[in-house]
C-alpha atoms as a PDB file:
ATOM      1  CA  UNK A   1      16.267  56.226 -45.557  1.00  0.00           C
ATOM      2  CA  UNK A   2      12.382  55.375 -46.335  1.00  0.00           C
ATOM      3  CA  UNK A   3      13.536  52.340 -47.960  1.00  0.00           C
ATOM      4  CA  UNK A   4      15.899  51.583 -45.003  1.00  0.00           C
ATOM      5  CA  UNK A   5      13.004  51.908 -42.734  1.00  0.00           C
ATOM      6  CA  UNK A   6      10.309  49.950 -44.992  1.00  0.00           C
ATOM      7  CA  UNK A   7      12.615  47.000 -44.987  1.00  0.00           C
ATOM      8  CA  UNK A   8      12.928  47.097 -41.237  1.00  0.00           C
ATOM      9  CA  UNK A   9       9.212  47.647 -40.654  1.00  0.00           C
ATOM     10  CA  UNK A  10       8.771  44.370 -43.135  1.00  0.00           C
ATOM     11  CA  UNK A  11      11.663  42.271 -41.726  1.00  0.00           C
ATOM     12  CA  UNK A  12       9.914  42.983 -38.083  1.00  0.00           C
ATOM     13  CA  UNK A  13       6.953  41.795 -39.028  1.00  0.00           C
ATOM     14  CA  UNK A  14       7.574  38.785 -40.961  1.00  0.00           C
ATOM     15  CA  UNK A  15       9.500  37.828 -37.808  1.00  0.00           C
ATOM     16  CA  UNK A  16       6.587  38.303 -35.441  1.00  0.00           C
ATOM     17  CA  UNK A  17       4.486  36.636 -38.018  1.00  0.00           C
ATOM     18  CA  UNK A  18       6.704  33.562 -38.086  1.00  0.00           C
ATOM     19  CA  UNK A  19       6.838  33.700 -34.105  1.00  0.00           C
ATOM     20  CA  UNK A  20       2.694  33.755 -33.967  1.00  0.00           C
ATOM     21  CA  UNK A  21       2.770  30.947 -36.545  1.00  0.00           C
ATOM     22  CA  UNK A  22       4.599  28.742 -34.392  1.00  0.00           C
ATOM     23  CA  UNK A  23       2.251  25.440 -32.699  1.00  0.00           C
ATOM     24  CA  UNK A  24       2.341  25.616 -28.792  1.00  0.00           C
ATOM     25  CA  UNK A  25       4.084  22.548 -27.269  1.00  0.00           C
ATOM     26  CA  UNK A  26       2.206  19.684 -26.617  1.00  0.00           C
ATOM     27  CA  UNK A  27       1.180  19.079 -23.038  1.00  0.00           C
ATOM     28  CA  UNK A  28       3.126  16.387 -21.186  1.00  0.00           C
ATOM     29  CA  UNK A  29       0.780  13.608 -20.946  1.00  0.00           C
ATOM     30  CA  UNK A  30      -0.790  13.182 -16.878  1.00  0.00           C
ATOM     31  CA  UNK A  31       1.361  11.989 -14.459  1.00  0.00           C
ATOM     32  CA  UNK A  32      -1.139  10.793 -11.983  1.00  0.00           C
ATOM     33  CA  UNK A  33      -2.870   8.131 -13.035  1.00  0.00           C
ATOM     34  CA  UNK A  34      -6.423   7.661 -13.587  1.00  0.00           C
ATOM     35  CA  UNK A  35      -7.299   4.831 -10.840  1.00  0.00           C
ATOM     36  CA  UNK A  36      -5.856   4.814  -7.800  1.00  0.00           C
ATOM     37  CA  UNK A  37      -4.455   1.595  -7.228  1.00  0.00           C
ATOM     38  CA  UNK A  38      -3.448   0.503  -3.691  1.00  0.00           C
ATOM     39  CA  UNK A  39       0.277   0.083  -3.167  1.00  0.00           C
ATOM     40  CA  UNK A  40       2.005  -2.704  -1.514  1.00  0.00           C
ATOM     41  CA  UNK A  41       3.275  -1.435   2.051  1.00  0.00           C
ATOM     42  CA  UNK A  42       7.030  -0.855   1.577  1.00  0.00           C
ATOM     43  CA  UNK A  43       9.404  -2.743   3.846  1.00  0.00           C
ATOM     44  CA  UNK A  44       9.552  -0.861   6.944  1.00  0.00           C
ATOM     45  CA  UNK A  45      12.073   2.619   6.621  1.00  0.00           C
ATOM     46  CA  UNK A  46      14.595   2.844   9.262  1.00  0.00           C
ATOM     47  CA  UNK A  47      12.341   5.000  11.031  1.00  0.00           C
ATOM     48  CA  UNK A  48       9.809   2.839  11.558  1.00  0.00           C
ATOM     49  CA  UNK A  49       8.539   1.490  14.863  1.00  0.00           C
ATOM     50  CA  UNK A  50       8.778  -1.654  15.943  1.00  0.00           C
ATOM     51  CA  UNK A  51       7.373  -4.110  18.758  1.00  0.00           C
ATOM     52  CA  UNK A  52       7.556  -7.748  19.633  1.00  0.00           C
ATOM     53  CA  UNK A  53       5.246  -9.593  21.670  1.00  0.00           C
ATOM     54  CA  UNK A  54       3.164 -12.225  22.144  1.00  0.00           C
ATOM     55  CA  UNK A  55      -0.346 -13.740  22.179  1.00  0.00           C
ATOM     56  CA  UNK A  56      -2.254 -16.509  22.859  1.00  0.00           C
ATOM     57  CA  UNK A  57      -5.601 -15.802  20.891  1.00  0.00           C
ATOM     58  CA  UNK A  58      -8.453 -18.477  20.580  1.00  0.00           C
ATOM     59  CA  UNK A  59      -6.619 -21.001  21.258  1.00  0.00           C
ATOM     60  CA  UNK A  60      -3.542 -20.162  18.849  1.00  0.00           C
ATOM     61  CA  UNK A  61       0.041 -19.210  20.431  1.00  0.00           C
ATOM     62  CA  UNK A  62       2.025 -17.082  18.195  1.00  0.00           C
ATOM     63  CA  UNK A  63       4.844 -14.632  18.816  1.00  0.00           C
ATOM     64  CA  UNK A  64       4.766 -11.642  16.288  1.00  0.00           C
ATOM     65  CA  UNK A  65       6.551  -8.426  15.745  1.00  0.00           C
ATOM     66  CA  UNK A  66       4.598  -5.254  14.377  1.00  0.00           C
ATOM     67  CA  UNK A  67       6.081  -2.365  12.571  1.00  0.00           C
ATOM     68  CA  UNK A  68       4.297   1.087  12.337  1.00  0.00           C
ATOM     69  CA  UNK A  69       5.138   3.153   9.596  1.00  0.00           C
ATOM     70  CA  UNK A  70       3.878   6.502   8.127  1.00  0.00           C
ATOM     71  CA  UNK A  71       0.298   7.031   7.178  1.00  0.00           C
ATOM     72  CA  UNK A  72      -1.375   4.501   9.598  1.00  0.00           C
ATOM     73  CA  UNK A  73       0.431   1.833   7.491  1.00  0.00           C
ATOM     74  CA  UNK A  74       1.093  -1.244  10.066  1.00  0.00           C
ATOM     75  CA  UNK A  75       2.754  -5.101   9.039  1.00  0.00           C
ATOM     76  CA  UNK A  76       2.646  -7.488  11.319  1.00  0.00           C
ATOM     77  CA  UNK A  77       4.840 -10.403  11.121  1.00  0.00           C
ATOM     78  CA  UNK A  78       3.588 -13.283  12.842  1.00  0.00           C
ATOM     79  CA  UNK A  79       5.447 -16.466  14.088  1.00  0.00           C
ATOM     80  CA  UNK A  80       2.458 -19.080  15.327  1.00  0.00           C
ATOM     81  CA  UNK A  81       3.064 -22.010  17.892  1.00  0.00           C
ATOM     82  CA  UNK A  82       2.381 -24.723  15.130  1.00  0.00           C
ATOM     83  CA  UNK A  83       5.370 -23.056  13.069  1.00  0.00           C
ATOM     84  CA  UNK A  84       3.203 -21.492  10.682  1.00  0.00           C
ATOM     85  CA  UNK A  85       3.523 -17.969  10.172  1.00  0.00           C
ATOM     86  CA  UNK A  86       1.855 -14.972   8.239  1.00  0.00           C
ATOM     87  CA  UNK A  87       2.066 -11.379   7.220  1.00  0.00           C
ATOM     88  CA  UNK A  88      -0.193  -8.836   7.586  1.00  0.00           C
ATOM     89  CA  UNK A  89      -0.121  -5.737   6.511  1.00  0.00           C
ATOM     90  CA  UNK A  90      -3.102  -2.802   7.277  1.00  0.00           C
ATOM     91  CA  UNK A  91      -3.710   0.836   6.483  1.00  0.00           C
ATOM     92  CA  UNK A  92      -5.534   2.266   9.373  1.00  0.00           C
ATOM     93  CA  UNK A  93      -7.829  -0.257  10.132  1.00  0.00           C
ATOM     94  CA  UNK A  94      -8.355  -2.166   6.834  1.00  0.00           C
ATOM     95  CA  UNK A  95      -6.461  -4.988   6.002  1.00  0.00           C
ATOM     96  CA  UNK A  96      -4.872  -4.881   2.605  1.00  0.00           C
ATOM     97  CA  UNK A  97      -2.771  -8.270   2.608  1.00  0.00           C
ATOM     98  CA  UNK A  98      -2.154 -11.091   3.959  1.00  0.00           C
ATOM     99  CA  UNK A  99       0.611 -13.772   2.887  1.00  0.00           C
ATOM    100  CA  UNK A 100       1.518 -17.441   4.558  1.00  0.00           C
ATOM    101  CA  UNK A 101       0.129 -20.137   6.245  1.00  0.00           C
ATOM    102  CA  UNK A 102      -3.592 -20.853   6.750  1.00  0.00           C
ATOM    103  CA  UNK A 103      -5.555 -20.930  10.007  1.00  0.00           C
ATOM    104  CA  UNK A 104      -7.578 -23.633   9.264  1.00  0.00           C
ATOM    105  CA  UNK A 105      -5.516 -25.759   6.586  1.00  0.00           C
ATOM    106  CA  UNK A 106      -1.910 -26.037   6.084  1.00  0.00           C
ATOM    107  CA  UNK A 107      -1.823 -24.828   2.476  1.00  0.00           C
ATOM    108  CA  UNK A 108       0.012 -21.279   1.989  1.00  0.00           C
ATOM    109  CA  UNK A 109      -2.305 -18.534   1.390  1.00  0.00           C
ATOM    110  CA  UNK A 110      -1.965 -15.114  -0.663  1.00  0.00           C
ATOM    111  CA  UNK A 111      -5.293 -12.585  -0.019  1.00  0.00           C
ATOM    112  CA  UNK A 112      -5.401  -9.228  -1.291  1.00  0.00           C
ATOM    113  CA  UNK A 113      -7.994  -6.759  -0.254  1.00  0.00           C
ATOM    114  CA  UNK A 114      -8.703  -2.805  -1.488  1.00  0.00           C
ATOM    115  CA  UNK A 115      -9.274   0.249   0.749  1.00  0.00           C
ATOM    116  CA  UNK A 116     -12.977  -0.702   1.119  1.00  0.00           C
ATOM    117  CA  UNK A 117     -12.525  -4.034   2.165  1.00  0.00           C
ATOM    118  CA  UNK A 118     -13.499  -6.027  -1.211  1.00  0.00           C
ATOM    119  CA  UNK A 119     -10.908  -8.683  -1.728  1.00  0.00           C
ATOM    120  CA  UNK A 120      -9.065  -8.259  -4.897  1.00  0.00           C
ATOM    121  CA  UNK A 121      -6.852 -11.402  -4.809  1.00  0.00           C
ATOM    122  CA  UNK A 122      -7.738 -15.271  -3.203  1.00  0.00           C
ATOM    123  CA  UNK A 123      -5.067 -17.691  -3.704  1.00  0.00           C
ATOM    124  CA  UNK A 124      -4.700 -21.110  -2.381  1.00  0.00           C
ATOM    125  CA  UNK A 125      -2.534 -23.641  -3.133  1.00  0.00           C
ATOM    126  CA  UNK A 126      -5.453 -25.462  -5.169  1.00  0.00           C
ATOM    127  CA  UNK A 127      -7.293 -22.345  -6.165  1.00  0.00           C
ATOM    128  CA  UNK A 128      -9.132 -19.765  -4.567  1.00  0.00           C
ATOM    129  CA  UNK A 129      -9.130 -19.389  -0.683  1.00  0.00           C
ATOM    130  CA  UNK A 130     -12.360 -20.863   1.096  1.00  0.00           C
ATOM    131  CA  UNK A 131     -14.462 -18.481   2.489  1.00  0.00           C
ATOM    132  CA  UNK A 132     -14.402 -19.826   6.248  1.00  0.00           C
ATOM    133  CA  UNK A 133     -10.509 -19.474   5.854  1.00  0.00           C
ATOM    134  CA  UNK A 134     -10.924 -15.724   4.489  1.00  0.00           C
ATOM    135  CA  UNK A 135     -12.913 -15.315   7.766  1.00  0.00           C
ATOM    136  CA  UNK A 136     -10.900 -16.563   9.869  1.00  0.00           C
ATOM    137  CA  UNK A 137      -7.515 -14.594   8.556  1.00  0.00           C
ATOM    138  CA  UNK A 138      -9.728 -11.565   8.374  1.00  0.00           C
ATOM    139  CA  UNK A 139     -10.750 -12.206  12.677  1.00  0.00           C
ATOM    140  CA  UNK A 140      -7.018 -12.616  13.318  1.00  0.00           C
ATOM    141  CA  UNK A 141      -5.951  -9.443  11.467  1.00  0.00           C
ATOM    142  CA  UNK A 142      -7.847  -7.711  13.673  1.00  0.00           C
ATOM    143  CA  UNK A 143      -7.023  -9.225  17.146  1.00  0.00           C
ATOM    144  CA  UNK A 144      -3.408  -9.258  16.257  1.00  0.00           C
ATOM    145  CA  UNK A 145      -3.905  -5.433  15.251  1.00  0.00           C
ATOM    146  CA  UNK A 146      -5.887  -4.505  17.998  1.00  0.00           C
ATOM    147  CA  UNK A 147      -3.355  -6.264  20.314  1.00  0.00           C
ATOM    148  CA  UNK A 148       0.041  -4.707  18.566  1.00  0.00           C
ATOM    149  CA  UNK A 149      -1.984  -1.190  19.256  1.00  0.00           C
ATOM    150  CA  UNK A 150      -2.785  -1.874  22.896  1.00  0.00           C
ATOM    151  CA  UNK A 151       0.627  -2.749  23.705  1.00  0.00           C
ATOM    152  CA  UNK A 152       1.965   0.482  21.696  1.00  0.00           C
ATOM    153  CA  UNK A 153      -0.178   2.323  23.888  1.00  0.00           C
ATOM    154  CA  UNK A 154       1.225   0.454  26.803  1.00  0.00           C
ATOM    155  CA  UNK A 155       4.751   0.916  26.292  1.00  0.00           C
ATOM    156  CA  UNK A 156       4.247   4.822  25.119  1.00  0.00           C
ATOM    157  CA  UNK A 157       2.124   5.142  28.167  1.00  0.00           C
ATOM    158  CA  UNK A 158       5.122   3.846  30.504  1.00  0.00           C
END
């Protein structure tokens, strides 16, 4: 019975031996990524609000429809008098993108900004977008924004 006992005393402990000797799993690498990149504003969710209106700012007609989304994210699609049109899309107050027609040159324009304003992306059809013409998107943005709120207000308001 000794023997009996001394084998199951060894057999135990060679098991919890080869348990201890075992490597712990390797971590899962991080999911989150290290920079934080800013995302592209998703097309608008069927809950989204929308608006239409119009505006006649600085001497430039345009018809445009804005959509509010979640987390102050807001694209405005705008339809000008001289059948240009553009895309604008802001979180909270910052603009993060614009896409189409210039203000002050036919040529199509693609301008990407980050969350603290620096532009990240100037493209022109011949190169890089002038700085006059960044200026004068940038002015737009915000009347068009400013303008899309108002009436939001206006029509919640009512």
């Amino acid at each position: 019975m000794f023997s009996t006992c001394r084998s199951l005393q060894t057999g135990l402990i060679l098991l919890a031996l080869g348990a201890c000797s075992k490597e712990p799993p390797a971590a899962p690498p991080p999911s989150a990524p290290l920079v934080a990149a800013v995302a592209r504003v998703p097309d608008a969710p069927a809950d989204a609000e929308t608006l239409g209106s119009h505006i006649n700012a600085e001497g430039v007609a345009a018809n445009y429809e804005a959509t509010f989304g979640a987390q102050q994210q807001l694209r405005i699609a705008e339809h000008r008098a001289d059948s240009r049109s553009g895309e604008y899309e802001f979180r909270g107050a910052r603009l993060l993108h614009y896409s189409g027609g210039g203000l002050l040159s036919p040529e199509a324009i693609e301008l990407r900004f980050d969350l603290q304003g620096v532009m990240t992306l100037s493209k022109a059809g011949a190169g890089a977008v002038p700085a006059e013409e960044v200026s004068a998107i940038r002015e737009r943005a915000q009347v068009l924004r400013s303008h899309a709120l108002a009436q939001r207000a206006t029509r919640d308001h009512h």
